[in-house]
N, C-alpha and C. Protein backbone atom coordinates (compact mmCIF):
# COMPACT_ATOMS: atom_id res chain seq x y z
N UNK A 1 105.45 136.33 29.99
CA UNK A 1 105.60 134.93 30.27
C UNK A 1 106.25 134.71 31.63
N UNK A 2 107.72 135.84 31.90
CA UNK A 2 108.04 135.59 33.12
C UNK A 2 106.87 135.92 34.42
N UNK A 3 106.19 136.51 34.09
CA UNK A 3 105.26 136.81 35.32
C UNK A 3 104.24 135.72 35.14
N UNK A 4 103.63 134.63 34.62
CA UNK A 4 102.77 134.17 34.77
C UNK A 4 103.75 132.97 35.37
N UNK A 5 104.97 132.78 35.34
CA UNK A 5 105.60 131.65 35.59
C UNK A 5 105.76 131.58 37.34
N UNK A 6 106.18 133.03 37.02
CA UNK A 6 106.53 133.38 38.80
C UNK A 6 104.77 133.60 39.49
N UNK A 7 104.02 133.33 38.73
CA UNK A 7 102.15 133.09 39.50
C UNK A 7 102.38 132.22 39.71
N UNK A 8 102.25 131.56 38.76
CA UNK A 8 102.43 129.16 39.20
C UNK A 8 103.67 129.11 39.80
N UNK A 9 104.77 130.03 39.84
CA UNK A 9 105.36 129.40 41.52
C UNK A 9 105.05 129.48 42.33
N UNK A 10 104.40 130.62 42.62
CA UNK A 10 104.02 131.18 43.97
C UNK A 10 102.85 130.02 44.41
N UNK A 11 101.86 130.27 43.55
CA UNK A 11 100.29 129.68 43.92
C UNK A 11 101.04 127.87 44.31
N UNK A 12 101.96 126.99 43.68
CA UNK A 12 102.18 126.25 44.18
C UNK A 12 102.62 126.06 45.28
N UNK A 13 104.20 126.73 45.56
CA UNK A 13 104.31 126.66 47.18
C UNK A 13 103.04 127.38 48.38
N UNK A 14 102.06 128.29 47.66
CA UNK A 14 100.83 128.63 48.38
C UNK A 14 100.22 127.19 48.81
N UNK A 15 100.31 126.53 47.53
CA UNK A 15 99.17 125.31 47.83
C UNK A 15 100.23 124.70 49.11
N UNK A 16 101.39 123.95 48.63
CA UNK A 16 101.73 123.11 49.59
C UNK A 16 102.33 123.55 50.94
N UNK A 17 102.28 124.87 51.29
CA UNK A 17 102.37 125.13 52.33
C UNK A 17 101.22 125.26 53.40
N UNK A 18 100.14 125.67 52.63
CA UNK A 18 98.44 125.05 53.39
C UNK A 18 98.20 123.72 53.40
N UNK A 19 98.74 123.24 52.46
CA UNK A 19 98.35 121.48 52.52
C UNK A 19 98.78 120.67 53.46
N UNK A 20 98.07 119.92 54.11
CA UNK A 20 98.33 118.77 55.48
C UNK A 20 99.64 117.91 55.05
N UNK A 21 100.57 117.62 55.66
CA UNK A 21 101.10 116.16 55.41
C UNK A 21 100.46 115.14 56.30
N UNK A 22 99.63 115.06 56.57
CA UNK A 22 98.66 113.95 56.87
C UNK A 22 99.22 113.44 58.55
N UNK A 23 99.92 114.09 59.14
CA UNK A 23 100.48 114.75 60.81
C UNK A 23 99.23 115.27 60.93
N UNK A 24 99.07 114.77 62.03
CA UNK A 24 97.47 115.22 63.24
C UNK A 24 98.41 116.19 64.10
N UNK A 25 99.58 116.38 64.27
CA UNK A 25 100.73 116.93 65.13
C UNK A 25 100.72 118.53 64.71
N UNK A 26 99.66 119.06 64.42
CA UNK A 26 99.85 121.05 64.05
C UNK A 26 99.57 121.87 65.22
N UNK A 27 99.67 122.93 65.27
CA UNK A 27 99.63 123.40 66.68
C UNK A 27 98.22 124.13 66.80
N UNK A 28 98.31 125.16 67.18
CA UNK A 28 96.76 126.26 67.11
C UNK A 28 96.40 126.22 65.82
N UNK A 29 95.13 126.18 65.61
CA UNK A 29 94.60 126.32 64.14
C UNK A 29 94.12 125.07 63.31
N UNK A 30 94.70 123.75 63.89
CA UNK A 30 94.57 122.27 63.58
C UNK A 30 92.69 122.74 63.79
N UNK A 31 92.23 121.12 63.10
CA UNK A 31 91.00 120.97 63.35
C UNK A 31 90.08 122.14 61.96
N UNK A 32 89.62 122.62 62.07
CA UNK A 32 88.81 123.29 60.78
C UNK A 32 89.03 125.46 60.65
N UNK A 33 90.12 124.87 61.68
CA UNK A 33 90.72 126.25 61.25
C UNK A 33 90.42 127.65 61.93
N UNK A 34 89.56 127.47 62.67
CA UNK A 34 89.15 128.62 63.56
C UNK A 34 89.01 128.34 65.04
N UNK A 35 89.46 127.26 65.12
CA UNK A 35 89.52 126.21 66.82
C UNK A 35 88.61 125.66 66.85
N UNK A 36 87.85 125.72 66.14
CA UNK A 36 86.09 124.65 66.37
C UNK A 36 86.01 123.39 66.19
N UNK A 37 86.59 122.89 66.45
CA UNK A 37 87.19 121.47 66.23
C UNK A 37 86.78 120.51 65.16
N UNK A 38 85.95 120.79 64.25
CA UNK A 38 85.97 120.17 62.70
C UNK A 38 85.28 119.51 62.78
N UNK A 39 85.91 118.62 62.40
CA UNK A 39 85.05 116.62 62.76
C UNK A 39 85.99 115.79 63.81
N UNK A 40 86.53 116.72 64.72
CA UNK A 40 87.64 116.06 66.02
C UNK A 40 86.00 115.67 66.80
N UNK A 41 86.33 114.44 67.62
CA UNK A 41 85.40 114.23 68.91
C UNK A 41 86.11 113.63 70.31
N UNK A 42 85.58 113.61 70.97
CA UNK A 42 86.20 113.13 72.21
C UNK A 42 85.23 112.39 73.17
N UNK A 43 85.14 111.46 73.90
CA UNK A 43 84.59 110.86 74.79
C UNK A 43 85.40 110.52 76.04
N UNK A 44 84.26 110.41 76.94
CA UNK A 44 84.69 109.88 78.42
C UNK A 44 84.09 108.30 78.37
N UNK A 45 85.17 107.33 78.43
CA UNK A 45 84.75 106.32 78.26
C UNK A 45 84.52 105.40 79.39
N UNK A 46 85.80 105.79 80.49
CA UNK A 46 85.54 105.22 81.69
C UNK A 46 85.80 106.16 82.57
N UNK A 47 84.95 107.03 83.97
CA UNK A 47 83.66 106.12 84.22
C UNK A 47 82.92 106.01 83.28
N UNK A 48 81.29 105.45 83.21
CA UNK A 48 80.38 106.18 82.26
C UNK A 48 79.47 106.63 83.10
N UNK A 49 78.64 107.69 82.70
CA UNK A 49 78.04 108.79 82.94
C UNK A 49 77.00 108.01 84.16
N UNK A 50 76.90 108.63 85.17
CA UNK A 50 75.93 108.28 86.36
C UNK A 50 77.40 107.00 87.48
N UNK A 51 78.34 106.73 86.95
CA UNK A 51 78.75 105.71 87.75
C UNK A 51 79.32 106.32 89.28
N UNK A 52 79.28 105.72 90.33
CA UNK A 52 79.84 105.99 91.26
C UNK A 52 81.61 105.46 91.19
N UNK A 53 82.14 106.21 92.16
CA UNK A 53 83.27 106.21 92.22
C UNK A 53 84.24 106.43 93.40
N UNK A 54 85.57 106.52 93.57
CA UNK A 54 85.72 107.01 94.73
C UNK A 54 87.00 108.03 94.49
N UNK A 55 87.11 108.46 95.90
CA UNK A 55 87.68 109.72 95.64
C UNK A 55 89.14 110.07 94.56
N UNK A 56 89.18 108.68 94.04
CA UNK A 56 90.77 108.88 93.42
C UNK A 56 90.29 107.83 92.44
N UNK A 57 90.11 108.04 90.97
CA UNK A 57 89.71 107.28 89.86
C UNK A 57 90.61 107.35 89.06
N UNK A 58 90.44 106.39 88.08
CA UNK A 58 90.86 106.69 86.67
C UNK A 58 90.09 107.25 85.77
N UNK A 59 89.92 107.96 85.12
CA UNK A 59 89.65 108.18 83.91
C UNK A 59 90.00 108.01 82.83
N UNK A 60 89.34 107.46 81.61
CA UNK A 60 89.85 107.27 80.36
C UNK A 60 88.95 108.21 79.03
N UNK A 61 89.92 108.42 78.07
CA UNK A 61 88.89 109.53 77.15
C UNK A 61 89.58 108.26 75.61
N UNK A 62 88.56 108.77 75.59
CA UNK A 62 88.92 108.19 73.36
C UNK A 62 88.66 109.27 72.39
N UNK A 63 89.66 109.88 72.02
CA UNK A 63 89.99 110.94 71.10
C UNK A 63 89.61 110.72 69.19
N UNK A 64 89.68 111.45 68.54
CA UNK A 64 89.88 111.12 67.27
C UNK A 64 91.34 112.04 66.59
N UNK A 65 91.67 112.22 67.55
CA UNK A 65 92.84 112.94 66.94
C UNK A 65 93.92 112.71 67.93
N UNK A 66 95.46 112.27 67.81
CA UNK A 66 96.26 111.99 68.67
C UNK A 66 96.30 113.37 69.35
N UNK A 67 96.56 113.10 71.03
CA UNK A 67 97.05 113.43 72.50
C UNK A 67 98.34 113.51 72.66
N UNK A 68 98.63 114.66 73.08
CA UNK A 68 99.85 114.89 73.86
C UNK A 68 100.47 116.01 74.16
N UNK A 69 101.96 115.80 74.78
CA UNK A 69 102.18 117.56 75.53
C UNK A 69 101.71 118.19 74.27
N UNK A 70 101.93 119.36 74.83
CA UNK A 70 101.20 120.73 73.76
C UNK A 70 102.67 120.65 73.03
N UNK A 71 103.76 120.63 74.10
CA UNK A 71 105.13 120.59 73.48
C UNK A 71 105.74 120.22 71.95
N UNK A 72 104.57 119.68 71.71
CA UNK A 72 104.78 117.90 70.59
C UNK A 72 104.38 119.05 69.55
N UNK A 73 103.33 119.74 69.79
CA UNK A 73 102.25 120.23 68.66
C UNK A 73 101.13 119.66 68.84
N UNK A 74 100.57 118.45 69.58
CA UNK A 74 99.86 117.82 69.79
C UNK A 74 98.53 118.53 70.10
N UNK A 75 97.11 117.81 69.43
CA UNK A 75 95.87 118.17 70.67
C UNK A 75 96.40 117.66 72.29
N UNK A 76 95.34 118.24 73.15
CA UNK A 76 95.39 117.51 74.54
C UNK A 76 94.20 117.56 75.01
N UNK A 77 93.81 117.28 75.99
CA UNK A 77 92.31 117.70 76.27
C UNK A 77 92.26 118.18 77.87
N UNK A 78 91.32 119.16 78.20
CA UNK A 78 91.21 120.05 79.14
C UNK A 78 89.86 119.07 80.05
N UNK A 79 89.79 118.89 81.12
CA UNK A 79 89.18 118.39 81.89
C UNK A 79 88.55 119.47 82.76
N UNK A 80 87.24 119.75 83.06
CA UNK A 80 86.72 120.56 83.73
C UNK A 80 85.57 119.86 84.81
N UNK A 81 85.39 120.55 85.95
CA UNK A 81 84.63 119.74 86.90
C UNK A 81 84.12 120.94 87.34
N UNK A 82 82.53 120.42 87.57
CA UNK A 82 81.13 121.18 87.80
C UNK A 82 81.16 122.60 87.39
N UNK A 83 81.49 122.71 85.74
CA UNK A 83 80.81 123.61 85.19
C UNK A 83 82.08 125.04 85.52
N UNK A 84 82.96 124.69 86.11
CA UNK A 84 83.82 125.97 86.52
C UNK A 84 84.77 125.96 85.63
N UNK A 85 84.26 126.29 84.18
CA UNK A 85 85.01 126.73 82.56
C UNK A 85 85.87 127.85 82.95
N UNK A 86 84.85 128.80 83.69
CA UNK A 86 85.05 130.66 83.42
C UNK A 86 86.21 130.70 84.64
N UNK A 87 86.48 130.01 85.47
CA UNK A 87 87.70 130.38 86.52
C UNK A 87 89.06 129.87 85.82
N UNK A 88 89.02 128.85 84.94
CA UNK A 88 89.79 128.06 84.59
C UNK A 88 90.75 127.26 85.02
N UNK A 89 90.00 126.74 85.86
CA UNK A 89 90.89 125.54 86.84
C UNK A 89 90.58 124.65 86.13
N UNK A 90 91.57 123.61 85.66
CA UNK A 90 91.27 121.98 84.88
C UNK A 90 92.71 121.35 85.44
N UNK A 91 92.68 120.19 84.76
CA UNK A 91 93.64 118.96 84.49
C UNK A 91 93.38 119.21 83.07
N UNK A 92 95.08 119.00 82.75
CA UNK A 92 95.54 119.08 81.23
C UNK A 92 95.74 117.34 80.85
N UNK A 93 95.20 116.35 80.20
CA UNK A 93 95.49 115.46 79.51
C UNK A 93 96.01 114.97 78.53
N UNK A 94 97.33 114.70 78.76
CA UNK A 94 98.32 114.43 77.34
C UNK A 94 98.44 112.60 77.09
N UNK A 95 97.70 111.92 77.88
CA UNK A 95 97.56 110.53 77.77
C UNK A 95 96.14 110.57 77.69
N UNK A 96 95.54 108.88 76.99
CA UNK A 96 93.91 108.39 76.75
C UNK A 96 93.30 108.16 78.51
N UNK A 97 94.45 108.33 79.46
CA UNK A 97 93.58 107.43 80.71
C UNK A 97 94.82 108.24 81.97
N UNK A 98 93.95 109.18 82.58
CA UNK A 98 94.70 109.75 83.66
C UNK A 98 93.96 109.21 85.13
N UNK A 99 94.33 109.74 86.39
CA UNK A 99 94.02 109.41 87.61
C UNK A 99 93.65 110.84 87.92
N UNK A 100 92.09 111.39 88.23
CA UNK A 100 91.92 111.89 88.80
C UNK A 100 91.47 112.25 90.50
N UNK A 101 91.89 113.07 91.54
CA UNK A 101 91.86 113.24 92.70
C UNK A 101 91.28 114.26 93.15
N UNK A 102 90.67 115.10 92.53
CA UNK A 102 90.59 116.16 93.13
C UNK A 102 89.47 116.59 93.28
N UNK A 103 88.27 116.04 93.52
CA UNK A 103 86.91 115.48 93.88
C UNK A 103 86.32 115.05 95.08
N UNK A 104 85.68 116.38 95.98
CA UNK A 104 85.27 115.69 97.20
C UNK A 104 84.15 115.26 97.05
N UNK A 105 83.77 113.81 98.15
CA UNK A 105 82.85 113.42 98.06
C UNK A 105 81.38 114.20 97.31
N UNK A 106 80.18 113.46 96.55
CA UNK A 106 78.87 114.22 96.46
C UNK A 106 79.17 113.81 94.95
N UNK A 107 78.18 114.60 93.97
CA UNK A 107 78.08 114.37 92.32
C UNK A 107 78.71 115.53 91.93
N UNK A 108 79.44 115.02 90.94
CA UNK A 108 80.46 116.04 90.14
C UNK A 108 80.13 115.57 88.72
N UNK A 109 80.21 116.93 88.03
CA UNK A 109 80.23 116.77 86.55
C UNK A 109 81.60 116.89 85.85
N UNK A 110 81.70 116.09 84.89
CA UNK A 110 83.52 116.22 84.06
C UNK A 110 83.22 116.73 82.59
N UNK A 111 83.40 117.85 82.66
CA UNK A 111 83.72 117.88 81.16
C UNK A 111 85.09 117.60 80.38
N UNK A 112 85.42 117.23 79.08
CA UNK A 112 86.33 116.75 78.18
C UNK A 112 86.39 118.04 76.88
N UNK A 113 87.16 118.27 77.33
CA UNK A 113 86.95 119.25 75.71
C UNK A 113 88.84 119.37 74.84
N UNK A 114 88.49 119.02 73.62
CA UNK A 114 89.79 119.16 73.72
C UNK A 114 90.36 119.91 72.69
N UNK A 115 91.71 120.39 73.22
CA UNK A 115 92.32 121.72 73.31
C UNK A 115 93.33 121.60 71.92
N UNK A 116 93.69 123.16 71.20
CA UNK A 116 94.86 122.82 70.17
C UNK A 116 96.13 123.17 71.23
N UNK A 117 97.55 122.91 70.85
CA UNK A 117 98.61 122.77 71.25
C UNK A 117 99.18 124.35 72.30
N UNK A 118 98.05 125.26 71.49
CA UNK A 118 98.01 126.88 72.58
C UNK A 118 97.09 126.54 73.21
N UNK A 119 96.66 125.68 73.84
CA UNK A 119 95.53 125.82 74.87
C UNK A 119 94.09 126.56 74.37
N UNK A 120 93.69 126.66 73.04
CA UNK A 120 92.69 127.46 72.32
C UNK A 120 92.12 126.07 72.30
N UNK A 121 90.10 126.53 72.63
CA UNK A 121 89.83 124.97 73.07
C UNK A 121 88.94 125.02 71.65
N UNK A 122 88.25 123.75 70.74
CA UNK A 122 87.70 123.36 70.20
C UNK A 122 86.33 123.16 70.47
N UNK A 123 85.74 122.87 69.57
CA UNK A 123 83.78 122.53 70.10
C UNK A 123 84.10 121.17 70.44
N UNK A 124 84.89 120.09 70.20
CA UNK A 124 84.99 118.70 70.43
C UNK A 124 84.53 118.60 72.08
N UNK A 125 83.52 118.21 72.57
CA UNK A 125 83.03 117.90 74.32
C UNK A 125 82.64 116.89 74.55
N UNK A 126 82.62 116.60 75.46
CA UNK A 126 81.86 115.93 76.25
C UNK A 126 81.74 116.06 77.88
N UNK A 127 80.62 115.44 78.40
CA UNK A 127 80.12 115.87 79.81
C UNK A 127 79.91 114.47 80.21
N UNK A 128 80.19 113.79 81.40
CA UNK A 128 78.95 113.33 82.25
C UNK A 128 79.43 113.51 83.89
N UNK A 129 78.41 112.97 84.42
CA UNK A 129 78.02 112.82 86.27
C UNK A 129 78.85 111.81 86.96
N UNK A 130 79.34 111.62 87.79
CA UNK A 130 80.01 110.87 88.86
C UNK A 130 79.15 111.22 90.19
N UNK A 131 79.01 109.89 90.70
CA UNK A 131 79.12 110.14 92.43
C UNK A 131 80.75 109.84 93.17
N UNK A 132 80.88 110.76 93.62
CA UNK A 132 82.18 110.37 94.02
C UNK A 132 81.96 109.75 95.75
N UNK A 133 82.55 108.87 96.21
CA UNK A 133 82.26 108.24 97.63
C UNK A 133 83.43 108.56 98.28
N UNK A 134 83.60 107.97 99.73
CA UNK A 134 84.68 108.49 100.16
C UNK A 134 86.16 107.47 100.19
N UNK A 135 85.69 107.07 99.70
CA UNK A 135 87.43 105.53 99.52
C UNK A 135 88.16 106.39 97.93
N UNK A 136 89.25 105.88 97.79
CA UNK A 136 89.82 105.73 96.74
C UNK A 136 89.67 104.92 96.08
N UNK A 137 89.42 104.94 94.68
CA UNK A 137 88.67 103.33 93.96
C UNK A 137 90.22 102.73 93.97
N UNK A 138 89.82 101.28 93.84
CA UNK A 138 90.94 100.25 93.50
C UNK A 138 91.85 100.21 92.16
N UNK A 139 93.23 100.12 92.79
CA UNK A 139 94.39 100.64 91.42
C UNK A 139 94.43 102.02 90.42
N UNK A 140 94.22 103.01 91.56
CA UNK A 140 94.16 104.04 90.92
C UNK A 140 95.44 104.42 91.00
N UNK A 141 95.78 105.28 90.42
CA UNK A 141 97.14 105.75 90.12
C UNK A 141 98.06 105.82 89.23
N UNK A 142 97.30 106.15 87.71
CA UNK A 142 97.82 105.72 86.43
C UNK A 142 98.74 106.56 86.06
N UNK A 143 100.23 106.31 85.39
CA UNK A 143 101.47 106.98 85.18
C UNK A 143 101.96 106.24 83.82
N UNK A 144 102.23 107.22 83.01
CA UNK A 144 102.71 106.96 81.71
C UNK A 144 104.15 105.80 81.33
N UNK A 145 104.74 105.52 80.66
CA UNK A 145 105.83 104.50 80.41
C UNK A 145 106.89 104.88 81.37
N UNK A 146 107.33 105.86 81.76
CA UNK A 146 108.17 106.66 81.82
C UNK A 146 108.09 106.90 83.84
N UNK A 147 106.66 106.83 84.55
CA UNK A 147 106.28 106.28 85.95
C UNK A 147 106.12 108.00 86.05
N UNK A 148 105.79 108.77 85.08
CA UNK A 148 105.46 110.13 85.26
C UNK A 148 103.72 110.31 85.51
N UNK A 149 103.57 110.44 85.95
CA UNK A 149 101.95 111.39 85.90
C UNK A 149 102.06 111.85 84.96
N UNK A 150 100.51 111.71 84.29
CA UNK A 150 100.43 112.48 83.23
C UNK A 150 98.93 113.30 82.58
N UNK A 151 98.55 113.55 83.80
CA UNK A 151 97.81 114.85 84.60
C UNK A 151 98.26 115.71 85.13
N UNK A 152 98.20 117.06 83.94
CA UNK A 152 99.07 118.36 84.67
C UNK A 152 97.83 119.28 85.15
N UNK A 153 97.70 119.51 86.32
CA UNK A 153 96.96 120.55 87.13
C UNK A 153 97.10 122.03 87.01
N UNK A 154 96.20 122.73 86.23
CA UNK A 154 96.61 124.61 86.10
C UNK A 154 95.81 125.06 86.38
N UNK A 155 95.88 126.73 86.72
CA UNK A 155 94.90 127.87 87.34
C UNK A 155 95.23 128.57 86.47
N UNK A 156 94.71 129.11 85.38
CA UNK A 156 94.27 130.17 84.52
C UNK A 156 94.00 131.58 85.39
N UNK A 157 94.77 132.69 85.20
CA UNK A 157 94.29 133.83 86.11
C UNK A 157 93.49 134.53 85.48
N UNK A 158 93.64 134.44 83.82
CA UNK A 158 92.63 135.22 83.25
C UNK A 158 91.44 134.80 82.19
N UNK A 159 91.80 133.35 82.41
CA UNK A 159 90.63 132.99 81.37
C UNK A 159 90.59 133.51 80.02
N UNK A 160 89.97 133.06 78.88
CA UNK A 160 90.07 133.11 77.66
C UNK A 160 90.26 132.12 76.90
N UNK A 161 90.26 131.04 76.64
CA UNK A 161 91.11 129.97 76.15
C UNK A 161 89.86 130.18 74.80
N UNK A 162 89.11 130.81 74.29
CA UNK A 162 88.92 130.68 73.23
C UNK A 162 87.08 130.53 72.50
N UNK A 163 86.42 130.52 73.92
CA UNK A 163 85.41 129.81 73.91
C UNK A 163 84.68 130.24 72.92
């Protein structure tokens, strides 16, 4: 009897230690459990796909899962431009709407993909096209409550994040 008692303890704290408290806030492993991002999605909402622009925009994404530092536990989402995944140069996004700059003139592609709290990225994507022109678009320069930027810029030396 004592051993079947000490099963149904165990298997319970088993259960509720796998079980969600309903916090989107978990770190690596959130999403369906192998980084593939589940039923997470992400969009690029502003620009939209084909718009011209100029050299210093805003961007905005619409998530289904809350954003923020990785610090938090949070998703974030990884920003990639023309296809250069494998070097791993991006902008890290811990806000819905950053200012990007780093776009010379001509068509650039943005990908959105977004990331668990280790930087291990998910299937959640999205892509589209910009023309970028040579002005800075009007009122660019978006900064969180706080007058921080909140577009962090990294170089990956070795790549891997999970793909």
């Amino acid at each position: 009897m004592r051993t079947l008692v000490a099963v149904a303890a165990a298997a319970t704290l088993a259960v509720a230690g796998c079980g969600g408290n309903g916090d989107d806030t978990s770190a690596a492993g959130s999403g369906d459990g192998d980084g593939g991002g589940g039923d997470m999605t992400v969009d690029i909402v502003d620009p939209v796909d084909g718009a011209a622009v100029g050299t210093t925009f805003d961007l905005e994404v619409d998530t289904s899962v809350p954003i923020g530092d990785p610090d938090t536990g949070r998703h974030h989402v990884h920003l990639y431009y023309d296809g250069n995944t494998a070097e791993g140069e991006y902008d890290i996004v811990y806000e819905p709407q950053v200012t990007v700059d780093r776009l010379d003139p001509g068509e650039h592609t943005i990908e959105a993909v977004i990331a668990n709290a280790d930087h291990s990225l998910t299937d959640a994507r999205t892509e589209i096209t910009v023309a970028v022109g040579d002005a800075p678009a009007a009122g660019a320069g978006t900064t969180d409550d706080t007058g921080e930027d909140t577009t962090e810029t990294t170089e990956d030396s070795g790549g891997g994040y999970g793909y």
